[in-house]
Protein backbone atom coordinates (compact mmCIF):
# COMPACT_ATOMS: atom_id res chain seq x y z
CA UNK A 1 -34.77 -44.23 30.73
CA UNK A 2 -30.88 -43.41 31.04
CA UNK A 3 -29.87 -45.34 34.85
CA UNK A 4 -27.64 -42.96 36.72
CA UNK A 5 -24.36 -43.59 37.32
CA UNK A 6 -25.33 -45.00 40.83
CA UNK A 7 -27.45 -47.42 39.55
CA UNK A 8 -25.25 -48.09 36.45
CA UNK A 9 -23.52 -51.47 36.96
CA UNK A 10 -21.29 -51.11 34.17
CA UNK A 11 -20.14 -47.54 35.63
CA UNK A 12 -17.12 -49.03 37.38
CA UNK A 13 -15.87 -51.17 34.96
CA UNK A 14 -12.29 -50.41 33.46
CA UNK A 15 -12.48 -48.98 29.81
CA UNK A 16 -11.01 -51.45 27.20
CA UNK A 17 -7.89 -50.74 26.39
CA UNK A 18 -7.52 -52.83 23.06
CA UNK A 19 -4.52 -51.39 21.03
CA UNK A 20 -3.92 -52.31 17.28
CA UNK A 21 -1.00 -54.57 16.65
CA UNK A 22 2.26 -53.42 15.33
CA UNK A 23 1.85 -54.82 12.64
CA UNK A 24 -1.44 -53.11 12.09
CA UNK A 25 0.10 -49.43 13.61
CA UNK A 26 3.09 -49.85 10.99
CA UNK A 27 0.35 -50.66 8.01
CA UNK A 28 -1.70 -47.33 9.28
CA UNK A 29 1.60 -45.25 9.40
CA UNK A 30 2.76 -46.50 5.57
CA UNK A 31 -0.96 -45.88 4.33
CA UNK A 32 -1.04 -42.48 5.34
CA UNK A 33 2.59 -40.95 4.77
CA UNK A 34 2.66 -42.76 1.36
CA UNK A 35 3.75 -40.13 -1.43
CA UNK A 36 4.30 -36.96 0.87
CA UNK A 37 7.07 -35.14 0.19
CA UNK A 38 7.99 -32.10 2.04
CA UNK A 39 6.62 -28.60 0.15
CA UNK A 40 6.87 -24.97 0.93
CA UNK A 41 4.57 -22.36 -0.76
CA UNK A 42 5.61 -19.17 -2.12
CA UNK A 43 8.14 -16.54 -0.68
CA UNK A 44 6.37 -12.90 0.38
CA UNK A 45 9.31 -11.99 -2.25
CA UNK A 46 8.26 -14.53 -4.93
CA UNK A 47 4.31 -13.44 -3.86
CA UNK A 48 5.55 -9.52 -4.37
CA UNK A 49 6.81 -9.98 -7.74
CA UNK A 50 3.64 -12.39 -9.12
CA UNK A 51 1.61 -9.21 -7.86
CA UNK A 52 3.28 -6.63 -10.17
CA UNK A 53 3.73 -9.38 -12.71
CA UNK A 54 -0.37 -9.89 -12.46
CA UNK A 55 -0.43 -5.87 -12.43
CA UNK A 56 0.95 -5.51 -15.79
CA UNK A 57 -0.67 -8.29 -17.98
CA UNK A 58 -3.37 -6.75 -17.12
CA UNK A 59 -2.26 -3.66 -18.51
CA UNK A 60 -0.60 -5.64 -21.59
CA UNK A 61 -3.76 -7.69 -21.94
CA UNK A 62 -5.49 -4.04 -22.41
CA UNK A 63 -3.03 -2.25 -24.53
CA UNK A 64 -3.04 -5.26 -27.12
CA UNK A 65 -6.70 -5.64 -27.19
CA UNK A 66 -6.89 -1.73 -28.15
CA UNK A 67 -3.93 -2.08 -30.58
CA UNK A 68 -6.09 -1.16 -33.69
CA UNK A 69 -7.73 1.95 -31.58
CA UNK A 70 -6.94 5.81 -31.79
CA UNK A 71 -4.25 7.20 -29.25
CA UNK A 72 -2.40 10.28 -29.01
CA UNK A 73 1.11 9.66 -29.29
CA UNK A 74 2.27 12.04 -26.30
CA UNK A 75 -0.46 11.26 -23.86
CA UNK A 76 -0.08 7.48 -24.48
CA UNK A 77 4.08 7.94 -23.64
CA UNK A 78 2.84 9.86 -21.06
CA UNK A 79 0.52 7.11 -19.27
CA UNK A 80 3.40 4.29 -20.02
CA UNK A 81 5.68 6.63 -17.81
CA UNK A 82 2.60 6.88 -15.78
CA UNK A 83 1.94 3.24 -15.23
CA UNK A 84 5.90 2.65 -14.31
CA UNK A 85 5.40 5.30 -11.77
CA UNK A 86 2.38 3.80 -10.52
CA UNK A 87 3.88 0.23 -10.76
CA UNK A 88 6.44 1.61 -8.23
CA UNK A 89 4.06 2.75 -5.45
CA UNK A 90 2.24 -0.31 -6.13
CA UNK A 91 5.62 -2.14 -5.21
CA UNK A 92 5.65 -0.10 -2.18
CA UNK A 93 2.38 -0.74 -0.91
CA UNK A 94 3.08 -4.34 -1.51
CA UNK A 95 6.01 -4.22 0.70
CA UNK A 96 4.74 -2.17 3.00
CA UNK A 97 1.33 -3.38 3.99
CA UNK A 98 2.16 -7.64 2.79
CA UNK A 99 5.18 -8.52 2.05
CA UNK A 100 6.84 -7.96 5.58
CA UNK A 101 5.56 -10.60 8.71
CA UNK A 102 2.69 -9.77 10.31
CA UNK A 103 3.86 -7.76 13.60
CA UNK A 104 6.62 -6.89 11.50
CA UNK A 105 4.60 -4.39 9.32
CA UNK A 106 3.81 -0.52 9.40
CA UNK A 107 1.69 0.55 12.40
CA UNK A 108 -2.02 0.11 11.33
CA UNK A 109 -2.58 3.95 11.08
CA UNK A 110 -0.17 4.27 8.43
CA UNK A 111 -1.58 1.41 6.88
CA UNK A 112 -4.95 2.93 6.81
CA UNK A 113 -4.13 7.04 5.79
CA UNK A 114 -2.21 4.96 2.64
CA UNK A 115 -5.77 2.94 1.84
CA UNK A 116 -7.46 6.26 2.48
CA UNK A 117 -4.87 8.52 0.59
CA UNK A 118 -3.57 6.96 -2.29
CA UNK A 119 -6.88 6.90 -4.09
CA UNK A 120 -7.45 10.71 -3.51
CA UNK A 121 -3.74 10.93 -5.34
CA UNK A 122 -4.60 8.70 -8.17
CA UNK A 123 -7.81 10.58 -9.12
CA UNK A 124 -5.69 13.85 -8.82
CA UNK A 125 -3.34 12.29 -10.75
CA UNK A 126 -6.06 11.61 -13.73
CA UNK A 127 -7.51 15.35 -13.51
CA UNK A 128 -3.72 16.39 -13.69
CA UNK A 129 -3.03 14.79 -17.32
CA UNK A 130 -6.57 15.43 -18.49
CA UNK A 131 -5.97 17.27 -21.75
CA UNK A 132 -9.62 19.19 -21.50
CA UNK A 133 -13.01 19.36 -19.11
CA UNK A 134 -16.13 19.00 -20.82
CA UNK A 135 -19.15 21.57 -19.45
CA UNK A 136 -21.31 20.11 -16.91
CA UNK A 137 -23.99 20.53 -19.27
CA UNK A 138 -22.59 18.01 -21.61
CA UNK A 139 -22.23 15.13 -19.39
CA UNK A 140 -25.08 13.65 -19.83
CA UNK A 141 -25.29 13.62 -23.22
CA UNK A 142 -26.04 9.42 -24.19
CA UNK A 143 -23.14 9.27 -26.63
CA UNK A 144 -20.74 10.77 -23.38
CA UNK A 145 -22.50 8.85 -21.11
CA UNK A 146 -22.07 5.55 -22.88
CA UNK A 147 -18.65 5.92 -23.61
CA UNK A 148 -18.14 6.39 -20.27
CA UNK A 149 -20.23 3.43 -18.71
CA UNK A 150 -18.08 0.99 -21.31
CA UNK A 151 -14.84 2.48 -19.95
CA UNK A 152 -15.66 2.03 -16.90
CA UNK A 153 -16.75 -1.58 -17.30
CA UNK A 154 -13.86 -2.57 -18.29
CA UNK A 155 -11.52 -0.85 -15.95
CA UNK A 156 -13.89 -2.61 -13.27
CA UNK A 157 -13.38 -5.64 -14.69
CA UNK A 158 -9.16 -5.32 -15.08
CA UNK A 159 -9.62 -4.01 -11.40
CA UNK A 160 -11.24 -7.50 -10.43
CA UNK A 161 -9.10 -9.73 -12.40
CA UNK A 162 -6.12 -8.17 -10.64
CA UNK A 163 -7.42 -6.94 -7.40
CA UNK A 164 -8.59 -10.65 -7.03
CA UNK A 165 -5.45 -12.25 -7.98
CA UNK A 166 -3.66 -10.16 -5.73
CA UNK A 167 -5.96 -11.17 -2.88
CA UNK A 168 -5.25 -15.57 -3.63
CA UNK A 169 -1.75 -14.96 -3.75
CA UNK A 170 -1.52 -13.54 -0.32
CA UNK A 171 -4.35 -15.54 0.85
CA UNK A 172 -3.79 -16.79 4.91
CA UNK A 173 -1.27 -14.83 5.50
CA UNK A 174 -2.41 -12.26 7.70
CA UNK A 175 -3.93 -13.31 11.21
CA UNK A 176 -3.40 -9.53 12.98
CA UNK A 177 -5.24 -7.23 10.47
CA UNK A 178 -6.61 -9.47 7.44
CA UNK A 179 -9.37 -6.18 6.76
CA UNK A 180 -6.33 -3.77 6.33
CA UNK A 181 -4.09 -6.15 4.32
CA UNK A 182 -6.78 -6.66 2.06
CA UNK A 183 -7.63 -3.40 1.59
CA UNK A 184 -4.13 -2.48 0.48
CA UNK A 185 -4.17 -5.56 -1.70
CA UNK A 186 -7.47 -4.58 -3.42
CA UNK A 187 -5.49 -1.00 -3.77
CA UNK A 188 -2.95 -1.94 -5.83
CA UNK A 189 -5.56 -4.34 -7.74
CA UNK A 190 -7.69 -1.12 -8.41
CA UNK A 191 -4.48 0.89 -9.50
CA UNK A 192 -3.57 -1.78 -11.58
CA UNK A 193 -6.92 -1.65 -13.26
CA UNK A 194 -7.14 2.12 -13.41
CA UNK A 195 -3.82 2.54 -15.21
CA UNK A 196 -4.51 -0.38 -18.00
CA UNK A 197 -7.64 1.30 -18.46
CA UNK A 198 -6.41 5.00 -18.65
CA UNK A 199 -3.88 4.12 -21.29
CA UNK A 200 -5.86 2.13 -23.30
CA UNK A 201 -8.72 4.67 -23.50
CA UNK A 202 -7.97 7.02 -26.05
CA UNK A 203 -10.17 9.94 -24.23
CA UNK A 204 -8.07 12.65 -22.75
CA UNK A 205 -11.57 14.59 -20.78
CA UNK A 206 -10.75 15.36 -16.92
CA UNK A 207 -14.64 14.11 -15.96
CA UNK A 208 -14.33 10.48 -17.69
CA UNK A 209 -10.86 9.61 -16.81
CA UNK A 210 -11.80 10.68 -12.69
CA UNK A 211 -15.48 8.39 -13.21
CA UNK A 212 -14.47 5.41 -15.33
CA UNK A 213 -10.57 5.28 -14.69
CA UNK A 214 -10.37 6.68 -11.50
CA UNK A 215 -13.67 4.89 -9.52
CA UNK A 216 -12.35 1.46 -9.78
CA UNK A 217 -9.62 2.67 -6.85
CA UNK A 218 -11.70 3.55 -4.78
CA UNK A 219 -14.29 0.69 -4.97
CA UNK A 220 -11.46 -2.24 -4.72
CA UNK A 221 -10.17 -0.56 -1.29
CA UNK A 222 -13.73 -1.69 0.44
CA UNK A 223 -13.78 -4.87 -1.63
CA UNK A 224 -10.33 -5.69 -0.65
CA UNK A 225 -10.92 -5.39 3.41
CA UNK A 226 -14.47 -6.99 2.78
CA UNK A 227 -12.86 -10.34 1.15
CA UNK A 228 -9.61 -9.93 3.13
CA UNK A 229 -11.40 -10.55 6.33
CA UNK A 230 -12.49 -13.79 5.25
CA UNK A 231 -9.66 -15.03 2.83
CA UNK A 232 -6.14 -13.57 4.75
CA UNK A 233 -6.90 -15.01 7.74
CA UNK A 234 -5.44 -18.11 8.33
């Protein structure tokens, strides 16, 4: 049984206060500052430009692994222009929603209508250049059906690669609104993606570009303020 502090004898006594020797402190102090140097991590500039940099080797990675495919001359010119265009507003989300301090940023509503709103443009965008619409009838045929699902696989897949780099380089560096930021990070991630895929696919039809092109937008917007809850905060 615990005595109380009333009964305690030794609850009066003084605490020790035993002190290492300077000799000792100055052997603790070299031990643990040996080999530090000072080091400061990446600028939101230098993080802004590894993002679009990320953005298009994905797109490059894509393009030279469909080097040997079929593509139509004028819609392929047409999705380069595309993909600078979109490599702009990507720029502009990135400035917008990260690369500015936090406080410093866009009022969260604004933030959130350009998660919401940009997608909705981007899959207008697709039905805009699509070169024909296949009848509904046709749409689940298995030959239309796969070629869709393997598009869409791998615009998934360049959406991850670059929706997820985009999330470690601006990891902890959000402590207001880390859900928002990521979401905004996982948009330009899922643009990426969407635009490597839609002009390395050779298919020109309105319903696959919106599905397998256009879905990976959408889905990396709630992935991005999922993860960015947990990985921009500090």
């Amino acid at each position: 049984m615990k005595p109380s502090p009333e009964t305690d004898p030794l609850a009066d006594l003084p605490w020790p206060k035993a002190m290492p020797s300077p000799e000792c402190s100055a052997a603790i102090r070299r031990e643990c500052t040996a080999n530090l140097a000072p080091r400061r991590g990446m600028t939101a500039m230098q993080r802004l430009l590894a993002s679009l940099a990320l953005s298009a080797g994905t797109l490059g990675v894509l393009l030279f692994a469909t080097r040997d495919g079929v593509r139509h001359e004028g819609t392929f010119h047409a999705a380069l222009i595309g993909a600078a265009g979109w490599g702009i507003v990507q720029a502009a989300v990135l400035w917008m929603g990260l690369a500015k301090p936090p406080g410093c940023r866009r009022p969260a509503s604004v933030r959130l209508v350009t998660a919401v709103l940009l997608p909705v443009v981007f899959l207008a965008y697709l039905a805009f250049l699509a070169l024909e619409w296949a009848p509904v009838g046709e749409l689940a045929e298995p030959a239309r059906l796969t070629r869709t699902l393997d598009c869409g696989l791998v615009g998934l897949l360049a959406s991850a690669l670059t929706s997820g780099g985009v999330l470690l380089l601006w990891r902890g560096t959000d402590p207001l609104t880390p859900g928002l930021t990521g979401a905004l990070a996982g948009l330009v991630g899922g643009i990426g993606g969407g635009v490597a895929i839609g002009a390395a696919c050779p298919t020109q039809e309105g319903f696959h570009a919106c599905a397998a092109h256009g879905f990976g937008v959408i889905l990396f917007v709630v992935f991005g303020w999922a993860v960015g809850k947990r990985l921009l905060a500090p």
